[in-house]
PDB file of N, CA and C in Angstrom:
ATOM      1  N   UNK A   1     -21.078  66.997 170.726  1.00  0.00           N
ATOM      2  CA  UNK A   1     -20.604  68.346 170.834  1.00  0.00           C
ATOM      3  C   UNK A   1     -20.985  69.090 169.547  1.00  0.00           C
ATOM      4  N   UNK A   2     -21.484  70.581 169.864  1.00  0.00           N
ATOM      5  CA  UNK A   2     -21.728  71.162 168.410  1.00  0.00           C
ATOM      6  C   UNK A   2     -21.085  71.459 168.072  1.00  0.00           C
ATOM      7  N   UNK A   3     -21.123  72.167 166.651  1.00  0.00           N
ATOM      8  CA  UNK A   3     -19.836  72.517 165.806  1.00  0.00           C
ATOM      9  C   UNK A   3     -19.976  74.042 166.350  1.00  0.00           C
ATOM     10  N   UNK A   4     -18.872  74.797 166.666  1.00  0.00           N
ATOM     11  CA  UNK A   4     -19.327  76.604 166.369  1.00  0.00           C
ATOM     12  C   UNK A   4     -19.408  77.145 165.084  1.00  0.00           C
ATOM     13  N   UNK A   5     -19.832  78.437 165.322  1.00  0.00           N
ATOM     14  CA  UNK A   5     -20.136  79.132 164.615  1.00  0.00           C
ATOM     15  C   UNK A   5     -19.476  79.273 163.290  1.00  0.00           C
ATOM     16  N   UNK A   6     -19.438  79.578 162.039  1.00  0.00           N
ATOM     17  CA  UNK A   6     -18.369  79.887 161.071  1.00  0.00           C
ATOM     18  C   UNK A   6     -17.314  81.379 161.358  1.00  0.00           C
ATOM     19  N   UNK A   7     -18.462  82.309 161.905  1.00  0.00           N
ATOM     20  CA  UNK A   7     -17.856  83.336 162.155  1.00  0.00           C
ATOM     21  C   UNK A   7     -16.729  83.526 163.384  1.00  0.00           C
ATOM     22  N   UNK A   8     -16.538  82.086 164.428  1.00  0.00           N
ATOM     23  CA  UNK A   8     -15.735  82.256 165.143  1.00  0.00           C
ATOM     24  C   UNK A   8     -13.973  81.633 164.906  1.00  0.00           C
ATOM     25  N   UNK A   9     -13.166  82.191 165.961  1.00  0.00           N
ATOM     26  CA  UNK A   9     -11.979  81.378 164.986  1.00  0.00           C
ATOM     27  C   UNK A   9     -11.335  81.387 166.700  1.00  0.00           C
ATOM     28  N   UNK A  10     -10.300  80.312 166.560  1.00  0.00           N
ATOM     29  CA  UNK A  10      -9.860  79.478 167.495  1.00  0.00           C
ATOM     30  C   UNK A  10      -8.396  80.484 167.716  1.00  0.00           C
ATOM     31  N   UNK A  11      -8.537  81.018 168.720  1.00  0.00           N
ATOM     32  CA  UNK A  11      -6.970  82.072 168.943  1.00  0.00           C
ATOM     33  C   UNK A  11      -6.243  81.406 169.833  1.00  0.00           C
ATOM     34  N   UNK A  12      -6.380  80.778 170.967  1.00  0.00           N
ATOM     35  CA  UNK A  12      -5.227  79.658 171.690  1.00  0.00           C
ATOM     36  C   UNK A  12      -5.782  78.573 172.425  1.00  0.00           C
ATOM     37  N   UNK A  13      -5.123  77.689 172.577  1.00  0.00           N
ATOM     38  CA  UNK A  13      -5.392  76.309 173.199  1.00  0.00           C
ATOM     39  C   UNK A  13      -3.967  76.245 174.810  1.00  0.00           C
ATOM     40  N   UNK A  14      -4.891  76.376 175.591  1.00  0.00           N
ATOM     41  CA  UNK A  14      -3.715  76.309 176.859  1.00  0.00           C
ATOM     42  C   UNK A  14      -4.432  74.881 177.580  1.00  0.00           C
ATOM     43  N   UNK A  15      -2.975  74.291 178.389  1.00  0.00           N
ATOM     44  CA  UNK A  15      -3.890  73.204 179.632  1.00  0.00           C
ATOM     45  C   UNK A  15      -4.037  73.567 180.952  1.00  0.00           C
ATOM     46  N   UNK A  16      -2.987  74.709 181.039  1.00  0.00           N
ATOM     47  CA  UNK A  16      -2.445  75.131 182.223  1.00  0.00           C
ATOM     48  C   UNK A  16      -3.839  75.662 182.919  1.00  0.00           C
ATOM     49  N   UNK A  17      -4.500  75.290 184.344  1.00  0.00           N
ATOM     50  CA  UNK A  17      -5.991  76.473 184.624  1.00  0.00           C
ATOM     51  C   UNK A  17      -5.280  77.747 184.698  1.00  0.00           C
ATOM     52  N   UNK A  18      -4.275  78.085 185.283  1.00  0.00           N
ATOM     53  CA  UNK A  18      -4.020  79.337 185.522  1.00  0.00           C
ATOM     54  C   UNK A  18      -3.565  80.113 184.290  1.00  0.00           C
ATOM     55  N   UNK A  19      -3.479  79.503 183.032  1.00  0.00           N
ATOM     56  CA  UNK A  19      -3.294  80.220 181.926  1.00  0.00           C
ATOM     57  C   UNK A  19      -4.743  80.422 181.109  1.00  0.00           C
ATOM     58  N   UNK A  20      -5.195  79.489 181.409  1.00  0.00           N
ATOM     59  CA  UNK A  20      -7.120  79.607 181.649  1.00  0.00           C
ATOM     60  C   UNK A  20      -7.759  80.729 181.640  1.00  0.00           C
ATOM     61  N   UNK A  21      -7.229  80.575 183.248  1.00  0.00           N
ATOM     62  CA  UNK A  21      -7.663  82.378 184.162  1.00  0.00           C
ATOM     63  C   UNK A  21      -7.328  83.328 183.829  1.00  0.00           C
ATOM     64  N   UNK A  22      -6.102  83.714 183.387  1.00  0.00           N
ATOM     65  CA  UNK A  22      -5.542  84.650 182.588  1.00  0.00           C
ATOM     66  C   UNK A  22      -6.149  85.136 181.198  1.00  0.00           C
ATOM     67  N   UNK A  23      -6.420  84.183 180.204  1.00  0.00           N
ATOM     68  CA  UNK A  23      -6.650  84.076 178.989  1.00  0.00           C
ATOM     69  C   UNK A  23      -8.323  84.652 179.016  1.00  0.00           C
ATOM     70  N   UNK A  24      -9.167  84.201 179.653  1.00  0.00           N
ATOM     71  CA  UNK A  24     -10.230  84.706 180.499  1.00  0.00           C
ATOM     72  C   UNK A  24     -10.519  86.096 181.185  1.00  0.00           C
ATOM     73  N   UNK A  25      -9.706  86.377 182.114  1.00  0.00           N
ATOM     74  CA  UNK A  25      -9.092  87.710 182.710  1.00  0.00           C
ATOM     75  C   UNK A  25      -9.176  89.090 181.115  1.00  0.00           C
ATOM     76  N   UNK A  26      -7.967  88.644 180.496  1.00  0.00           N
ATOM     77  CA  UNK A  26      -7.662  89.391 179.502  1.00  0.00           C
ATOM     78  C   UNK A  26      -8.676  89.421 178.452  1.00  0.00           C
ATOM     79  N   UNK A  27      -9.663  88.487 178.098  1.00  0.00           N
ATOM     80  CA  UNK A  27     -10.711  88.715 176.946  1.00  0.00           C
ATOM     81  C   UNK A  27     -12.164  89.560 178.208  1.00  0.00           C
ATOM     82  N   UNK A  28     -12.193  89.274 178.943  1.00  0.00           N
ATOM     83  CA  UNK A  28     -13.302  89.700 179.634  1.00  0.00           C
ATOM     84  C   UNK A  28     -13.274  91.286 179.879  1.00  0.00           C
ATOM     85  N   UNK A  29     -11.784  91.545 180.485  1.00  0.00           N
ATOM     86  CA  UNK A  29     -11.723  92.879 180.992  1.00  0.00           C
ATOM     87  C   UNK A  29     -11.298  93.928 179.367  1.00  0.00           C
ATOM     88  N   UNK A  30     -11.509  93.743 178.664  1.00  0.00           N
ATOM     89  CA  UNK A  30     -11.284  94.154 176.680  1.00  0.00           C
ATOM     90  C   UNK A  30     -12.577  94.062 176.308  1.00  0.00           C
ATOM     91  N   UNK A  31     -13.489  93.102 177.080  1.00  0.00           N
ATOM     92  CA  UNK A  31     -15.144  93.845 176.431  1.00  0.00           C
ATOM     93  C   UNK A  31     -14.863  92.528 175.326  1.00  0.00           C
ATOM     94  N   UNK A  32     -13.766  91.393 174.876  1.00  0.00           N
ATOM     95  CA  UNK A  32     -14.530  90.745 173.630  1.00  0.00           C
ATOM     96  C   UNK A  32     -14.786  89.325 174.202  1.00  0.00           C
ATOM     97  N   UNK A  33     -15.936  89.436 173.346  1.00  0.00           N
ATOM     98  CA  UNK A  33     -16.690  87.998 173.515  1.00  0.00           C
ATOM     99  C   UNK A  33     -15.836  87.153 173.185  1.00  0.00           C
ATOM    100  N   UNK A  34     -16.451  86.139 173.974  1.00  0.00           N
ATOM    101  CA  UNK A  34     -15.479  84.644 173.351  1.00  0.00           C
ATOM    102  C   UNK A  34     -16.156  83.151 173.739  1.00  0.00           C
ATOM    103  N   UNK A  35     -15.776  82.450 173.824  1.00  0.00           N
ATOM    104  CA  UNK A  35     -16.402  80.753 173.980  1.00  0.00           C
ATOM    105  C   UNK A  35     -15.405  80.633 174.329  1.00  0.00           C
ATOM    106  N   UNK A  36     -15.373  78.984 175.224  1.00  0.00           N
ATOM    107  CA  UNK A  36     -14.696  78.215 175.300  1.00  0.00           C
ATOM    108  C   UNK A  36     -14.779  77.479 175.311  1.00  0.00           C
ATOM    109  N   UNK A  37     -14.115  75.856 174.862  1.00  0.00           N
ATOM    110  CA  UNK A  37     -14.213  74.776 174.454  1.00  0.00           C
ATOM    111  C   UNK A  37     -13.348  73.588 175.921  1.00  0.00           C
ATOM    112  N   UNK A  38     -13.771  72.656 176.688  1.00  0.00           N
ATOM    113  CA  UNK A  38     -12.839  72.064 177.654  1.00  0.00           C
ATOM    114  C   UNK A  38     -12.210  70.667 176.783  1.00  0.00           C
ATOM    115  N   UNK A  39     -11.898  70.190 176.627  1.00  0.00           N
ATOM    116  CA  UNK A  39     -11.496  68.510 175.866  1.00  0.00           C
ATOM    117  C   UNK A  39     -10.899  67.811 176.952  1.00  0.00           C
ATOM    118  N   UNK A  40     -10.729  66.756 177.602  1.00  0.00           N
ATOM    119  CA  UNK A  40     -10.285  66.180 178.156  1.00  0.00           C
ATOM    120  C   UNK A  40      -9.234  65.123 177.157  1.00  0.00           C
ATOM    121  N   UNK A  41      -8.074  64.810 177.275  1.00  0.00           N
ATOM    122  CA  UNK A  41      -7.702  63.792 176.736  1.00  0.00           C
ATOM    123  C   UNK A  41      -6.402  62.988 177.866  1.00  0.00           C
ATOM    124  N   UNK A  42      -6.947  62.157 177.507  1.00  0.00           N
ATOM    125  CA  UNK A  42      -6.428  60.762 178.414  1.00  0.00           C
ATOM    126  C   UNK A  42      -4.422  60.510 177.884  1.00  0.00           C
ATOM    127  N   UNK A  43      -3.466  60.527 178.756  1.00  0.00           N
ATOM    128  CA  UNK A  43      -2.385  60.867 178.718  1.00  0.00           C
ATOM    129  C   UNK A  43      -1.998  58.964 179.570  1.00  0.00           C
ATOM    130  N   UNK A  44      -1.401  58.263 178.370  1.00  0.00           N
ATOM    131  CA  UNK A  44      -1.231  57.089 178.470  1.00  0.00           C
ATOM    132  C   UNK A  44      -0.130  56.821 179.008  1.00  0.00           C
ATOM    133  N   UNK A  45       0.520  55.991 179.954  1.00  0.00           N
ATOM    134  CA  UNK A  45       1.634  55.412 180.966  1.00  0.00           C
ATOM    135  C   UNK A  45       2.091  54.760 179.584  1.00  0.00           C
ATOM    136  N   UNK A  46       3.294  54.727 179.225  1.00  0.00           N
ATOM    137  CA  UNK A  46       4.065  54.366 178.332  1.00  0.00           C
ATOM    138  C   UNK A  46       4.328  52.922 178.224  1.00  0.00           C
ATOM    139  N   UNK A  47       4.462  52.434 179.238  1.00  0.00           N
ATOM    140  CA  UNK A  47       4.880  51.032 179.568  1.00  0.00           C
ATOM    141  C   UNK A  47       3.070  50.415 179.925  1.00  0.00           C
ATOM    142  N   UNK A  48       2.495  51.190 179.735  1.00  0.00           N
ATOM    143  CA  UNK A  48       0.989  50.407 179.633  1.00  0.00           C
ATOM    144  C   UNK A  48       0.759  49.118 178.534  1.00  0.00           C
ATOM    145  N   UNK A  49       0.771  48.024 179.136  1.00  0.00           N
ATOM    146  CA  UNK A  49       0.123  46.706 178.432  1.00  0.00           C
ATOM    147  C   UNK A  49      -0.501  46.139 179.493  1.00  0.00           C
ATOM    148  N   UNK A  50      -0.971  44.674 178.742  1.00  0.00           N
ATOM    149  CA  UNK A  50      -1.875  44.000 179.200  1.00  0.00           C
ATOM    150  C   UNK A  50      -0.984  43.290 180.674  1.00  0.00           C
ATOM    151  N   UNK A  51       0.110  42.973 179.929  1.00  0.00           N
ATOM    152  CA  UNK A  51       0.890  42.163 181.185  1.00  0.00           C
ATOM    153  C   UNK A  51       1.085  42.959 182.696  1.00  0.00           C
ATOM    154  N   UNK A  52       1.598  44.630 182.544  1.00  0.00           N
ATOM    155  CA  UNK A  52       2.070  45.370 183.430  1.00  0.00           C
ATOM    156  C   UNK A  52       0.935  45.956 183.680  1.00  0.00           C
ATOM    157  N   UNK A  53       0.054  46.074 183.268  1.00  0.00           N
ATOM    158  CA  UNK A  53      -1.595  46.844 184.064  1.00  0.00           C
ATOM    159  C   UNK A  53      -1.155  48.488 183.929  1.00  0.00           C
ATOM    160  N   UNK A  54      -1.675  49.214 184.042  1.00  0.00           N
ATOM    161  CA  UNK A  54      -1.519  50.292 184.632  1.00  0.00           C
ATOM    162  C   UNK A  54      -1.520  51.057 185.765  1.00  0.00           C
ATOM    163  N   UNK A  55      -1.707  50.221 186.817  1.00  0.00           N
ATOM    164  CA  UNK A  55      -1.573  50.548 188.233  1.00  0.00           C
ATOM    165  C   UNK A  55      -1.629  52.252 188.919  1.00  0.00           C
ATOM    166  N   UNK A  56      -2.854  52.509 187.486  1.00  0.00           N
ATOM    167  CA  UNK A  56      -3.011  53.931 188.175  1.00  0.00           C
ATOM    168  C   UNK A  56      -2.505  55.099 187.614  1.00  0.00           C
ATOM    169  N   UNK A  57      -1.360  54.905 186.697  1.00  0.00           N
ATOM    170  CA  UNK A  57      -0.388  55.368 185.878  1.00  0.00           C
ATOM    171  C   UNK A  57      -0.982  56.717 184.776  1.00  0.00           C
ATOM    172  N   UNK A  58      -2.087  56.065 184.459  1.00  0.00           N
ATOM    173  CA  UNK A  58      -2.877  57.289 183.010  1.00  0.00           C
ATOM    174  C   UNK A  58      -3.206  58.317 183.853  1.00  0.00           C
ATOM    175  N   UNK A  59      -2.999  59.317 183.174  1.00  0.00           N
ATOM    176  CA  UNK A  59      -3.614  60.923 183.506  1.00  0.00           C
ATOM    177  C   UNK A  59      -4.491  61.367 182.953  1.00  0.00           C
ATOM    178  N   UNK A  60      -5.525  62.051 183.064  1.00  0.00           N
ATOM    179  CA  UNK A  60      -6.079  62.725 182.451  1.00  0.00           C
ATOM    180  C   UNK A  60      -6.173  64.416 182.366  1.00  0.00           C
ATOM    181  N   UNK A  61      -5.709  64.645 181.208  1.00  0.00           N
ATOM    182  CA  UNK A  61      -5.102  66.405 180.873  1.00  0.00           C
ATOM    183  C   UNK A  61      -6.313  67.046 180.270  1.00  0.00           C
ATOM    184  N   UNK A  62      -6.860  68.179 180.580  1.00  0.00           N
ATOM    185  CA  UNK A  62      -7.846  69.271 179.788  1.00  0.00           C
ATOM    186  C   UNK A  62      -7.422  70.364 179.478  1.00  0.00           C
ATOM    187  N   UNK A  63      -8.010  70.259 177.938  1.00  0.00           N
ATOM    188  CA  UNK A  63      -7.425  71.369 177.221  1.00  0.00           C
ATOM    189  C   UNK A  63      -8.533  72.587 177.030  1.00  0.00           C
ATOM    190  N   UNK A  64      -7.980  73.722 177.170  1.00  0.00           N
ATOM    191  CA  UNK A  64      -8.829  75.143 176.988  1.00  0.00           C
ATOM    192  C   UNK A  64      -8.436  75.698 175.382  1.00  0.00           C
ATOM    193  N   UNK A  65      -9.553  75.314 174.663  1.00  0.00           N
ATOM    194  CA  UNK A  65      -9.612  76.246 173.442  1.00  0.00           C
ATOM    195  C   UNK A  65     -10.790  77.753 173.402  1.00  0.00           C
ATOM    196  N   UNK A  66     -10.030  78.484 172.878  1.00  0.00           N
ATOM    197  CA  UNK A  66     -10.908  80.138 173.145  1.00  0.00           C
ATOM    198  C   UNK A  66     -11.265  80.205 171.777  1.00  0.00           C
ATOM    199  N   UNK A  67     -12.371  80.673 171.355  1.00  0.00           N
ATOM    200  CA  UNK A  67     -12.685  81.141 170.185  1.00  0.00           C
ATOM    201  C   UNK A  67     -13.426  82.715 170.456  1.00  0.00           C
ATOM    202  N   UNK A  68     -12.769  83.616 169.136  1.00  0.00           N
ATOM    203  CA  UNK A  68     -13.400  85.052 169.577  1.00  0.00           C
ATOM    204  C   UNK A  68     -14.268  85.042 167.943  1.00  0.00           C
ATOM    205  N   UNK A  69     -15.344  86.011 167.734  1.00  0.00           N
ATOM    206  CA  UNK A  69     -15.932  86.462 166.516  1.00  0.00           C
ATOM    207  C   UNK A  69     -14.182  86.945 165.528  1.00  0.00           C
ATOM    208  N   UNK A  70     -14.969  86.805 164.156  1.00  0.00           N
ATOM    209  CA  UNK A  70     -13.615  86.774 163.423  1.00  0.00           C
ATOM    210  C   UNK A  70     -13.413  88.446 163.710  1.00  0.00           C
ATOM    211  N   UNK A  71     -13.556  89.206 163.985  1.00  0.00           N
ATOM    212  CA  UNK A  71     -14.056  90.515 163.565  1.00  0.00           C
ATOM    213  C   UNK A  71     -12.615  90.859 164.862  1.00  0.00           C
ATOM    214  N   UNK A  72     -12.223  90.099 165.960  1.00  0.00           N
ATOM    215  CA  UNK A  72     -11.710  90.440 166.879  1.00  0.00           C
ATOM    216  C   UNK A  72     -10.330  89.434 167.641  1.00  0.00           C
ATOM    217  N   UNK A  73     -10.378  88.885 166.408  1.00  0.00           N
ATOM    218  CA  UNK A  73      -9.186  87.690 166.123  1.00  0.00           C
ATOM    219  C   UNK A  73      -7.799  88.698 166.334  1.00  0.00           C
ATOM    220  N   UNK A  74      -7.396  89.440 165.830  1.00  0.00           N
ATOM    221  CA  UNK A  74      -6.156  90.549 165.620  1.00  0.00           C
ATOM    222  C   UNK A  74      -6.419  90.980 167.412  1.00  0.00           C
ATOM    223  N   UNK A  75      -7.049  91.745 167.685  1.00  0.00           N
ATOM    224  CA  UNK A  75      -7.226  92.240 169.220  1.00  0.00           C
ATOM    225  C   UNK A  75      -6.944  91.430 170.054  1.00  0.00           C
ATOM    226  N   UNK A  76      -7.615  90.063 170.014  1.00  0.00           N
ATOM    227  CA  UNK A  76      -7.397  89.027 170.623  1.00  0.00           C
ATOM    228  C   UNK A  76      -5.878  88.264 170.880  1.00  0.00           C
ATOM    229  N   UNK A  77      -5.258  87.896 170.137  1.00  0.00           N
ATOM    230  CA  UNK A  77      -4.547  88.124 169.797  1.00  0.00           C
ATOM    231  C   UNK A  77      -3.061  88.693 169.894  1.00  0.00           C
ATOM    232  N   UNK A  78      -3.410  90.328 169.752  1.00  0.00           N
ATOM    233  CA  UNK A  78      -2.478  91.122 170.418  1.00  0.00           C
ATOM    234  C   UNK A  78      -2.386  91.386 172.104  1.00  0.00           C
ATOM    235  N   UNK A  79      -3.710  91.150 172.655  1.00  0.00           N
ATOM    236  CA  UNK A  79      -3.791  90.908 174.379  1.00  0.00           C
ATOM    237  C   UNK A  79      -3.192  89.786 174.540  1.00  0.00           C
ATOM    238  N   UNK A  80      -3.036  88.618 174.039  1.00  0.00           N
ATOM    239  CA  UNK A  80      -2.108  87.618 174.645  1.00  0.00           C
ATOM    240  C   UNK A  80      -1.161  88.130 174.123  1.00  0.00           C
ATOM    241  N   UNK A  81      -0.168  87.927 173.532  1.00  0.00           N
ATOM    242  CA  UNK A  81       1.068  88.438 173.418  1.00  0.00           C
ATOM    243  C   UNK A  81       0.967  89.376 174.728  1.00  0.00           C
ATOM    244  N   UNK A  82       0.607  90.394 174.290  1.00  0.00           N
ATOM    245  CA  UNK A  82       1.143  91.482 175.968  1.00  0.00           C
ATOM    246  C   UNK A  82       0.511  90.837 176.975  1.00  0.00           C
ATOM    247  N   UNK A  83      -0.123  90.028 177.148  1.00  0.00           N
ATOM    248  CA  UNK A  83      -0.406  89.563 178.205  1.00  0.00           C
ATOM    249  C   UNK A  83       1.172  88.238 178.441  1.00  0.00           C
ATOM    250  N   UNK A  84       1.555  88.083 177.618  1.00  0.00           N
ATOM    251  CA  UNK A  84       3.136  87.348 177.502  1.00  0.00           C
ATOM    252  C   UNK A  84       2.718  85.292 177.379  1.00  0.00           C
ATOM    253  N   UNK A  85       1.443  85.532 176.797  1.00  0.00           N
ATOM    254  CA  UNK A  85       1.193  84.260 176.378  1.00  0.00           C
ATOM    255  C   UNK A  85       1.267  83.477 174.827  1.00  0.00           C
TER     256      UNK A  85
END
């Protein structure tokens, strides 16, 4: 995975898709650019060992990180909040 830009900066991390869509929605229809980043991370059954197996138990959760130019970090920003995120 590459690194981004210096000039960009990381304004929220949601898992929810529909907070996704939203977060998306609100930078698109404002005209500011942005990236997004997906991560998958693996969400472990607690009682997971060797003896009890996992029988299916692990999840796997993806996370949405947004990055906007620094220039639009504050704007950004202030649309989530009123957007009530």
């Amino acid at each position: 995975m590459q690194p981004l830009p210096l000039y960009r900066k990381k304004i929220i991390t949601v898992s929810d898709p529909a907070k996704k869509e939203l977060v998306q929605g609100l930078l698109a229809r404002h005209n500011i650019e942005y990236r997004m980043r997906a991560k998958e991370i693996l969400q472990k059954n607690p009682v997971d060992t060797a003896r009890v197996g996992t029988l299916g138990m692990n999840q796997t959760k993806i996370t949405y990180s947004f990055y906007v130019d620094k220039a639009d970090v504050e704007a950004a920003k202030s649309l989530l909040r009123s957007g009530s995120l």
